[in-house]
C-alpha atoms as a PDB file:
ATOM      1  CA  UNK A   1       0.000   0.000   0.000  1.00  0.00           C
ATOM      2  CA  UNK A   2       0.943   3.489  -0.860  1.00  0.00           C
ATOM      3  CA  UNK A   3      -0.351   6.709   0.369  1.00  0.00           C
ATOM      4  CA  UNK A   4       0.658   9.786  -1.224  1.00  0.00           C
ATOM      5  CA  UNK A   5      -0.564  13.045  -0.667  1.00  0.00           C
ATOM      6  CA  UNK A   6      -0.390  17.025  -0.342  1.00  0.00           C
ATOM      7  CA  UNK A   7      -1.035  19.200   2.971  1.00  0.00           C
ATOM      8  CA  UNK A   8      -0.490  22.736   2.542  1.00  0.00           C
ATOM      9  CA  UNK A   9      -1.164  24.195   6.564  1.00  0.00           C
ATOM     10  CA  UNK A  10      -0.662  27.918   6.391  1.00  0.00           C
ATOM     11  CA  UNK A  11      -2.870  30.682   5.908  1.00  0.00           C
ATOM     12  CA  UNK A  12      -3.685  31.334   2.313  1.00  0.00           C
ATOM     13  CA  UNK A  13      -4.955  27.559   2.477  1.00  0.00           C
ATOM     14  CA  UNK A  14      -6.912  27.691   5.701  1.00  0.00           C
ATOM     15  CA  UNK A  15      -8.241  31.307   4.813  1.00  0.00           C
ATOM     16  CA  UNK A  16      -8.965  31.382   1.025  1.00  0.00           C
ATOM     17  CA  UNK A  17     -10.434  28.088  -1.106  1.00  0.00           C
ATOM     18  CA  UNK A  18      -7.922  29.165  -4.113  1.00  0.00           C
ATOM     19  CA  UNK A  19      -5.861  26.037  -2.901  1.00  0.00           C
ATOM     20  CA  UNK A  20      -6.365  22.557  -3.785  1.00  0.00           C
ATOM     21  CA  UNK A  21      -4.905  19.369  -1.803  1.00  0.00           C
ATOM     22  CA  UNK A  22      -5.092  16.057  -2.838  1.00  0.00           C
ATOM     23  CA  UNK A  23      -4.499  12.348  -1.764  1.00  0.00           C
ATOM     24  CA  UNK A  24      -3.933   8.546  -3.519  1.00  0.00           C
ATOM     25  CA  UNK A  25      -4.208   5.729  -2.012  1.00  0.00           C
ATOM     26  CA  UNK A  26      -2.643   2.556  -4.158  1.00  0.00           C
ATOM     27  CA  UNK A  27      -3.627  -0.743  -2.964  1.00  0.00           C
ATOM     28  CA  UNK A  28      -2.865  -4.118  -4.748  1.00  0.00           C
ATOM     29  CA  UNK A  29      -4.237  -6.529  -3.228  1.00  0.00           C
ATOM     30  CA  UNK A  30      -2.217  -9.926  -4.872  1.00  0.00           C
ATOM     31  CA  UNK A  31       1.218 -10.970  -3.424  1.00  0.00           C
ATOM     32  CA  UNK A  32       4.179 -12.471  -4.883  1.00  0.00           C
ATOM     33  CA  UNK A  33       6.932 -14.283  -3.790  1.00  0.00           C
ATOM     34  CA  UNK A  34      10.475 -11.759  -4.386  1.00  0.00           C
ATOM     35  CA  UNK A  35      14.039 -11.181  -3.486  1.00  0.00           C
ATOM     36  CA  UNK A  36      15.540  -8.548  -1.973  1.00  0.00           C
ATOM     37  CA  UNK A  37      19.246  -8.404  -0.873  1.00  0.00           C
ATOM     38  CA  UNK A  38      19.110 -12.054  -1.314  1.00  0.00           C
ATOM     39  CA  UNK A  39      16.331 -12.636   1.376  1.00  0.00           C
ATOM     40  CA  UNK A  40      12.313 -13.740   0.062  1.00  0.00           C
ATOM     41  CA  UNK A  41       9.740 -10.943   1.046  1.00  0.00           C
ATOM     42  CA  UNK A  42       6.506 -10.720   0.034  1.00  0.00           C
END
């Protein structure tokens, strides 16, 4: 899972609505079997 995202916290975002933030969450759901520095993960 990945979460990635943008929080502006300051005035002209709080005050005004000129700002925009925005967040995406990326979920895959099916596992494999890998290698990484020569160990399996998930």
């Amino acid at each position: 899972m990945a979460i990635c995202g943008s929080a502006n916290i300051n005035d002209r975002s709080l005050v005004s609505n000129s700002d925009s933030e925005f967040c995406i969450v990326i979920n895959d759901l099916e596992e494999e079997d890998d290698r990484f520095n020569e160990e399996s993960v998930l």
